[in-house]
C-alpha atoms as a PDB file:
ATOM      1  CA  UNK A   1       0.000   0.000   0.000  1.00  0.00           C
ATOM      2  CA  UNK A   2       1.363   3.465  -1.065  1.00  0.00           C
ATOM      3  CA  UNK A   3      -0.271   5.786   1.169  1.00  0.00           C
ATOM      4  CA  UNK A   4      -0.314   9.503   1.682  1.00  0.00           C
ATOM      5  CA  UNK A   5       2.068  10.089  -1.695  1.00  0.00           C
ATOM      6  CA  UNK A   6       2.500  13.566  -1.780  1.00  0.00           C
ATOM      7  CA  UNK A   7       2.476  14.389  -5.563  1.00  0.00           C
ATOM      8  CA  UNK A   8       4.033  17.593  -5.562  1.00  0.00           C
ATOM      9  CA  UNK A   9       7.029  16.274  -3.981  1.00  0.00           C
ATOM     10  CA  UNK A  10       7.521  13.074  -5.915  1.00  0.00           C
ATOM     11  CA  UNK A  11       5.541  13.596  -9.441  1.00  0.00           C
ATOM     12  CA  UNK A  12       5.193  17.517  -9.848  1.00  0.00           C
ATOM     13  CA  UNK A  13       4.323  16.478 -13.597  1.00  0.00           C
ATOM     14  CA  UNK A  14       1.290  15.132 -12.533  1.00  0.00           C
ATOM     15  CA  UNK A  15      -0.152  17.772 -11.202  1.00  0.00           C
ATOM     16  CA  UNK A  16      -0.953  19.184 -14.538  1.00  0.00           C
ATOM     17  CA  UNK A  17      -2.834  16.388 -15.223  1.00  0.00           C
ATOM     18  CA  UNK A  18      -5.439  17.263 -12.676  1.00  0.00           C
ATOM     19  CA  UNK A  19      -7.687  20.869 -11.572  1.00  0.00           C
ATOM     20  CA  UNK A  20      -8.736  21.265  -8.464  1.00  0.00           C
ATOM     21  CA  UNK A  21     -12.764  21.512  -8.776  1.00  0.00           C
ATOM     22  CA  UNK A  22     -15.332  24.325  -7.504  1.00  0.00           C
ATOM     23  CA  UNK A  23     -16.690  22.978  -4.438  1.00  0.00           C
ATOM     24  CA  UNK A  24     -17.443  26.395  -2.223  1.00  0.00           C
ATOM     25  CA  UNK A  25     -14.150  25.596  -0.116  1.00  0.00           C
ATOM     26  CA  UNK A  26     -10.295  26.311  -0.694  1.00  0.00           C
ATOM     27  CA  UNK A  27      -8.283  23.759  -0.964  1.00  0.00           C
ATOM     28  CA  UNK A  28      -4.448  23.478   0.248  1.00  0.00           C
ATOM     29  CA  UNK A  29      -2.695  22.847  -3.113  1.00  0.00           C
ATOM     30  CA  UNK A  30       0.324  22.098  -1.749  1.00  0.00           C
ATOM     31  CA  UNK A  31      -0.865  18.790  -0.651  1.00  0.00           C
ATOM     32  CA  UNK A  32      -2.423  16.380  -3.436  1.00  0.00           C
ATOM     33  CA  UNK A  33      -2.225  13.234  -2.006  1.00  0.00           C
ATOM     34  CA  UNK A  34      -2.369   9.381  -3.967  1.00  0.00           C
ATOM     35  CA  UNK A  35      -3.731   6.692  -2.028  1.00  0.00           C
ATOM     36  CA  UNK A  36      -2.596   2.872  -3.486  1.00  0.00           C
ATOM     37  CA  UNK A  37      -3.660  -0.017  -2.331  1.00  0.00           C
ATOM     38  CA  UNK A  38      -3.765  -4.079  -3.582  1.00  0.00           C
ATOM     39  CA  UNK A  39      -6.275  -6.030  -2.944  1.00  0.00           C
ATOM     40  CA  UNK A  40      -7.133  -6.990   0.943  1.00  0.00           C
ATOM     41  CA  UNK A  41      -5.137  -3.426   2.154  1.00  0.00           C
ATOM     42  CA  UNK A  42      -6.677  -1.729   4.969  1.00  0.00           C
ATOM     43  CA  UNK A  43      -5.807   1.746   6.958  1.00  0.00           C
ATOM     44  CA  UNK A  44      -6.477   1.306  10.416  1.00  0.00           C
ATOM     45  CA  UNK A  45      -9.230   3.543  12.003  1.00  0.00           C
ATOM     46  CA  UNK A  46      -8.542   7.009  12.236  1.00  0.00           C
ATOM     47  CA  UNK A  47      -8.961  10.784  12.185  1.00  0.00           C
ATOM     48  CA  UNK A  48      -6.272  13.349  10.355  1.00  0.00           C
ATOM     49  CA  UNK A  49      -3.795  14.620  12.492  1.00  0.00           C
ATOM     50  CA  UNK A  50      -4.562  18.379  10.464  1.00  0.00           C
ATOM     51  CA  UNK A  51      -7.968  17.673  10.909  1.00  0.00           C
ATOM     52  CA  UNK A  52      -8.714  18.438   6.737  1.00  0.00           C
ATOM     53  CA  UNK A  53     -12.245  18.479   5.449  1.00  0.00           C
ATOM     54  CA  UNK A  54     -11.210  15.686   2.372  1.00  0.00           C
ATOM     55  CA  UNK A  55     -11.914  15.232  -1.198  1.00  0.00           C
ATOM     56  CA  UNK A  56     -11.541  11.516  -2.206  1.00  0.00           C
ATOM     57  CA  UNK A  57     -11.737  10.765  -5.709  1.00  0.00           C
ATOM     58  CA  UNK A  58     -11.208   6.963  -6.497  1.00  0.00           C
ATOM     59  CA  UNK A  59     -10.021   6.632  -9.911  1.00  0.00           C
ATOM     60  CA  UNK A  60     -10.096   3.053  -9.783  1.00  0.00           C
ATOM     61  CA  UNK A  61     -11.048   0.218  -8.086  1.00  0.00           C
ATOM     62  CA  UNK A  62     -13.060  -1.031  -4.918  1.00  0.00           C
ATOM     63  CA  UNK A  63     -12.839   0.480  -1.459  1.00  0.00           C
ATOM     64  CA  UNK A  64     -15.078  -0.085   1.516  1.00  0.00           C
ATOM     65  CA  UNK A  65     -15.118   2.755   4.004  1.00  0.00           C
ATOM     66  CA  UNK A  66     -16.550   3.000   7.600  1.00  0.00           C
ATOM     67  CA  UNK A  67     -16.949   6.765   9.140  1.00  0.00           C
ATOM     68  CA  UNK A  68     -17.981   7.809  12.246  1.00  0.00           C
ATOM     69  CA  UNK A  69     -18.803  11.441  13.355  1.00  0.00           C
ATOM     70  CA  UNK A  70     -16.552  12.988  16.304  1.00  0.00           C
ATOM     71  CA  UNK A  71     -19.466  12.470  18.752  1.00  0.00           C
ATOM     72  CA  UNK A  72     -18.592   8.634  18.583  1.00  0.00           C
ATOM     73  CA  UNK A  73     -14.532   9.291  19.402  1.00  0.00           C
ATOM     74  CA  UNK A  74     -15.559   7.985  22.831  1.00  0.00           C
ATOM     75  CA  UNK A  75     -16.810   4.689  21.519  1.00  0.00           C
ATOM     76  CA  UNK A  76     -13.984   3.422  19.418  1.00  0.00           C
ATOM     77  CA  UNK A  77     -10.993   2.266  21.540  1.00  0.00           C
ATOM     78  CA  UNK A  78      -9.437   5.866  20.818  1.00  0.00           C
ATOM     79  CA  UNK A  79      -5.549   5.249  21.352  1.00  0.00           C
ATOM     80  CA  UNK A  80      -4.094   8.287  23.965  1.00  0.00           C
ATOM     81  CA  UNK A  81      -1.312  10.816  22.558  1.00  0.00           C
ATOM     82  CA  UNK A  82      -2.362   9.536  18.859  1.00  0.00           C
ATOM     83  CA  UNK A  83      -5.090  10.201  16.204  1.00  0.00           C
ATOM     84  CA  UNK A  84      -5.887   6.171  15.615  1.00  0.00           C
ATOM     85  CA  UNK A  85      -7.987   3.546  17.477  1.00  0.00           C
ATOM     86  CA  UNK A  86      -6.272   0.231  18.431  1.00  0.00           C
ATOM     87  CA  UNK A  87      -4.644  -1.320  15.827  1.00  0.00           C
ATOM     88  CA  UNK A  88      -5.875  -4.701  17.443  1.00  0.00           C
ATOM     89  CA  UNK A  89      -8.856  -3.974  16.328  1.00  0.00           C
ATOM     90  CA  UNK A  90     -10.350  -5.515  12.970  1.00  0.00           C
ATOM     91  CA  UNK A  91     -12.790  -2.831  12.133  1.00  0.00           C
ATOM     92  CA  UNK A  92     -13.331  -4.758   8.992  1.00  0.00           C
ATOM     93  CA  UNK A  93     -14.702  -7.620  11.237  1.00  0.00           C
ATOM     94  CA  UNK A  94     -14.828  -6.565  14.552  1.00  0.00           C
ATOM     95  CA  UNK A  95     -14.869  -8.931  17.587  1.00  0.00           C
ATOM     96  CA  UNK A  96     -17.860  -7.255  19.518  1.00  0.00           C
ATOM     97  CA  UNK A  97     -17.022  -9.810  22.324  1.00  0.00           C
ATOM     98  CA  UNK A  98     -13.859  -8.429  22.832  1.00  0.00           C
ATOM     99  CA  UNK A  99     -14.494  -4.525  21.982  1.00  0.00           C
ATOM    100  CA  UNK A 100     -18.428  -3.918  23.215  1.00  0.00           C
ATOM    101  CA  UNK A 101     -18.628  -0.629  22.645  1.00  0.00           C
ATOM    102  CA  UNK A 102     -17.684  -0.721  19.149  1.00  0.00           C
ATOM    103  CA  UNK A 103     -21.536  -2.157  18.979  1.00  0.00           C
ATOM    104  CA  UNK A 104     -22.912   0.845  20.569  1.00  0.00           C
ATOM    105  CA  UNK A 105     -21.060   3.139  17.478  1.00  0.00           C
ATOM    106  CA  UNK A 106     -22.708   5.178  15.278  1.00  0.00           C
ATOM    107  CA  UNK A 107     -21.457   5.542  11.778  1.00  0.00           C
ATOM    108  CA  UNK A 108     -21.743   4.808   8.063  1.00  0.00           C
ATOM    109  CA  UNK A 109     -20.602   2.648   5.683  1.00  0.00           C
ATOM    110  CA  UNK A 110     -20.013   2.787   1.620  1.00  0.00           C
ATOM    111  CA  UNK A 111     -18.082   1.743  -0.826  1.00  0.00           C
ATOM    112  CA  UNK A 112     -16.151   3.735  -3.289  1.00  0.00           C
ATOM    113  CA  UNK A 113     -15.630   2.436  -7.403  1.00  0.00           C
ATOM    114  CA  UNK A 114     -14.278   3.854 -10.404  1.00  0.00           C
ATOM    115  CA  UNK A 115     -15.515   7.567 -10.719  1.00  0.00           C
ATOM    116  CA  UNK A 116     -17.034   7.948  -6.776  1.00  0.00           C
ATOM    117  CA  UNK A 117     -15.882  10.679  -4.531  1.00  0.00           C
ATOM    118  CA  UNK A 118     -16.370  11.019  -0.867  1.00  0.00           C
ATOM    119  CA  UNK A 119     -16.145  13.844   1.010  1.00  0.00           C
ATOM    120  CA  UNK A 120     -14.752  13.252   4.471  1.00  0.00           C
ATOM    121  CA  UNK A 121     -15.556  16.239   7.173  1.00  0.00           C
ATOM    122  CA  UNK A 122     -12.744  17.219   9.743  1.00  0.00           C
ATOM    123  CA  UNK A 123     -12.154  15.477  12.645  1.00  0.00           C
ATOM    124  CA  UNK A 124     -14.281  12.299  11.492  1.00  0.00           C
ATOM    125  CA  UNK A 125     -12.906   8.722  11.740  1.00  0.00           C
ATOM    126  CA  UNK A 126     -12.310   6.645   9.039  1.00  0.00           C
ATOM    127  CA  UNK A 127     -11.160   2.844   8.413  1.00  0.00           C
ATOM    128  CA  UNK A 128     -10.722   1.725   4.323  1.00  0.00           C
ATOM    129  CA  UNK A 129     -10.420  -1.498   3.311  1.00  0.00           C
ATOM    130  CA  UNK A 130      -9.107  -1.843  -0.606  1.00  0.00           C
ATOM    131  CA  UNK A 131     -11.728  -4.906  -1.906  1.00  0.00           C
ATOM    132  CA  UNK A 132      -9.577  -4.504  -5.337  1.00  0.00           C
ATOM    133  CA  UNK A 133      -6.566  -2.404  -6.042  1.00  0.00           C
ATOM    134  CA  UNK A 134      -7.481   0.725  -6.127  1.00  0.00           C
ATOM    135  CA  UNK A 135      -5.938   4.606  -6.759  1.00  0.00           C
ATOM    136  CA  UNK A 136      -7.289   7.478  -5.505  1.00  0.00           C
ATOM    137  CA  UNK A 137      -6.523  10.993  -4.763  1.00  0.00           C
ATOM    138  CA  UNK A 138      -7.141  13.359  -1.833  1.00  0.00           C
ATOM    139  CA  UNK A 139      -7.789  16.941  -2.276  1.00  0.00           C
ATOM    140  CA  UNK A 140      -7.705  18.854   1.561  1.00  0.00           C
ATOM    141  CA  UNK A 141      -9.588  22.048   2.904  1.00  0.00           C
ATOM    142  CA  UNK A 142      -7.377  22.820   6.002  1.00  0.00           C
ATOM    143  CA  UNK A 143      -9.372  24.085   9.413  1.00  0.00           C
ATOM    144  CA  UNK A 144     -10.053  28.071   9.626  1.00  0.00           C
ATOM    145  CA  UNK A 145     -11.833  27.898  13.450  1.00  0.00           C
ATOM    146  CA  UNK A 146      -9.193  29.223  16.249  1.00  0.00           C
ATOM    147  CA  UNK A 147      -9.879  26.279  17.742  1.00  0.00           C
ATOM    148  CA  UNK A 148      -9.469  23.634  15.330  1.00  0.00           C
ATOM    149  CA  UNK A 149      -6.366  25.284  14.261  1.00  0.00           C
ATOM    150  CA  UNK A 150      -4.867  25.428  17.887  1.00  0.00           C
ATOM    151  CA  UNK A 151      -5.658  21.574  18.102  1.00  0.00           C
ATOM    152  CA  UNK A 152      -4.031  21.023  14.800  1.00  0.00           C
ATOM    153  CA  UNK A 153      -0.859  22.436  16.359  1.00  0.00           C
ATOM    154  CA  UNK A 154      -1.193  20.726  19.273  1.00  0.00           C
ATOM    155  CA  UNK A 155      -0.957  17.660  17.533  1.00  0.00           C
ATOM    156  CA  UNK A 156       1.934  18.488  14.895  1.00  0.00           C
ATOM    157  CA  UNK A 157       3.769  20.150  17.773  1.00  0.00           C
ATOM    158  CA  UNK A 158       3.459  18.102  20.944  1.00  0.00           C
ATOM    159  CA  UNK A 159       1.358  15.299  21.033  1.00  0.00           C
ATOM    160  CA  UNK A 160       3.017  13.134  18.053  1.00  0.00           C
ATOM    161  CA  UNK A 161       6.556  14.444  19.404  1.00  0.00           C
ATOM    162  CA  UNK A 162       5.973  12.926  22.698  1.00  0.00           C
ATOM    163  CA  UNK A 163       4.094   9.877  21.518  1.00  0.00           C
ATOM    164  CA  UNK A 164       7.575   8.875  19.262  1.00  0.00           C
ATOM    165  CA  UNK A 165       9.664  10.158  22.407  1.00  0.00           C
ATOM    166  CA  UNK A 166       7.586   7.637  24.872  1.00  0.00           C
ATOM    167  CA  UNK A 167       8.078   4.676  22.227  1.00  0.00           C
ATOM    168  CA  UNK A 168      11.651   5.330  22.222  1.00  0.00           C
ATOM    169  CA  UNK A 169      11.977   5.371  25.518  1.00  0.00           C
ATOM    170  CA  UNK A 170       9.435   2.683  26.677  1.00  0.00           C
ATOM    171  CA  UNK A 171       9.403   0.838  23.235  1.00  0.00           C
ATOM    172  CA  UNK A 172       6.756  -1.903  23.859  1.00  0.00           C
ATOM    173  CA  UNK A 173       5.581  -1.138  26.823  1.00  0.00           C
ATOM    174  CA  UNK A 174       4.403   2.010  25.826  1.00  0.00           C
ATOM    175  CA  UNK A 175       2.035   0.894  23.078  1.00  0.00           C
ATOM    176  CA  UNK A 176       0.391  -1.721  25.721  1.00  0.00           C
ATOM    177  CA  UNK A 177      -0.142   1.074  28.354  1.00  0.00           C
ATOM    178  CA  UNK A 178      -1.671   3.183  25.657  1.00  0.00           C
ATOM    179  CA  UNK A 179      -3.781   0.326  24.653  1.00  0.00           C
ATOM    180  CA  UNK A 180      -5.057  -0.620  28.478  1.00  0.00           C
ATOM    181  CA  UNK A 181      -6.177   3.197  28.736  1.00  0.00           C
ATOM    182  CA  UNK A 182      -8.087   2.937  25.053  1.00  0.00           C
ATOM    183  CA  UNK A 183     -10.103   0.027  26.292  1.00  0.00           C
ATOM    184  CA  UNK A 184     -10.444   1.673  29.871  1.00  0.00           C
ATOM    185  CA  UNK A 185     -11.242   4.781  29.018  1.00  0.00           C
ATOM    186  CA  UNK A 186     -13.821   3.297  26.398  1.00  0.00           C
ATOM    187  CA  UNK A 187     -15.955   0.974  28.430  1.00  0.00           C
ATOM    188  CA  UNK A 188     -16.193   3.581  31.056  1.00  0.00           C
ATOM    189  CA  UNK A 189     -17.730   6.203  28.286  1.00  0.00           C
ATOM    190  CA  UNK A 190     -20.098   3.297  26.796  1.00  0.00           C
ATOM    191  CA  UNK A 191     -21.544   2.266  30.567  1.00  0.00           C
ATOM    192  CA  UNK A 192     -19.275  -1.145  30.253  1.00  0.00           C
ATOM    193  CA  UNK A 193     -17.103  -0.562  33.571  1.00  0.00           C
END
């Protein structure tokens, strides 16, 4: 899976090859991203660290996707100091048993083909599972709110700094910790504690 490919960087030919289309928002041009996956590929739960509203175009291919609105961060095994849910977790199949209040989420499912575009809001979660190879292409509309922006920093800035500090330092025993608060910190928001 090639993911995040920053075309400007690595293809700046390419970009001619594409416009950026009149939705009512401005996009951040420096930042067309490809997304390539094979068959079977998935991207693990998650929200964007810049917290983008996102364009999607899939320009070929099958993808499944699975979105949940911000309200339902408290319901999906959220991983501390990090912008994912728990890795563990097979959100393509998920093991209610084992992760209850995944049950209790709220969200919605499609799938993407040849010629479908998705528009993904800031701050929502989303899991994508590539059912055939697929290419796509991200367009982003970065945050304007004070707020959004000073959590946008606070992520760039400190919280993925420390995170890759804490690894270093506590390597595996790090990740587990973070994991025991996810599923803590979950149940106790979804009435399971």
């Amino acid at each position: 899976r090639m993911f995040f490919f920053n075309l400007l960087q690595n293809c700046p030919g390419l970009v001619e090859d594409f416009q950026y289309p009149d939705l009512g928002v401005k996009f951040f041009k420096k930042l067309p991203v490809l997304f390539v996956g094979g068959e079977g590929a998935k991207v693990v739960m998650h929200y964007d660290m810049d917290l983008a509203n996102n364009f999607h175009f899939n320009f070929a291919g099958s993808k499944r996707v699975i979105l949940y609105p911000p309200d339902q961060t408290g319901l999906l095994y959220k991983v501390p100091y990090s912008i994912v849910s728990m890795e563990i977790i097979d959100m393509d199949d998920p093991d209610f048993n084992r992760y209850p209040a995944l049950a209790k989420a709220k969200g919605f499912e499609t799938r993407l083909n040849h010629g479908d575009a998705l528009y993904i809001p800031s701050h929502w979660w989303h899991f994508i599972k590539y059912e055939t190879p697929s290419l796509s292409l991200t367009l982003r509309s970065l945050p304007k709110s004070p707020k959004k922006i000073a959590e946008v920093l606070n992520n760039l800035l400190f919280v993925r700094n420390y995170d890759n500090l804490m690894r270093k330092l506590k390597g595996q025993k790090w990740i587990d910790h973070k994991n025991r608060l996810a599923i803590r910190r979950t149940h106790k928001n979804a009435g399971l504690d």
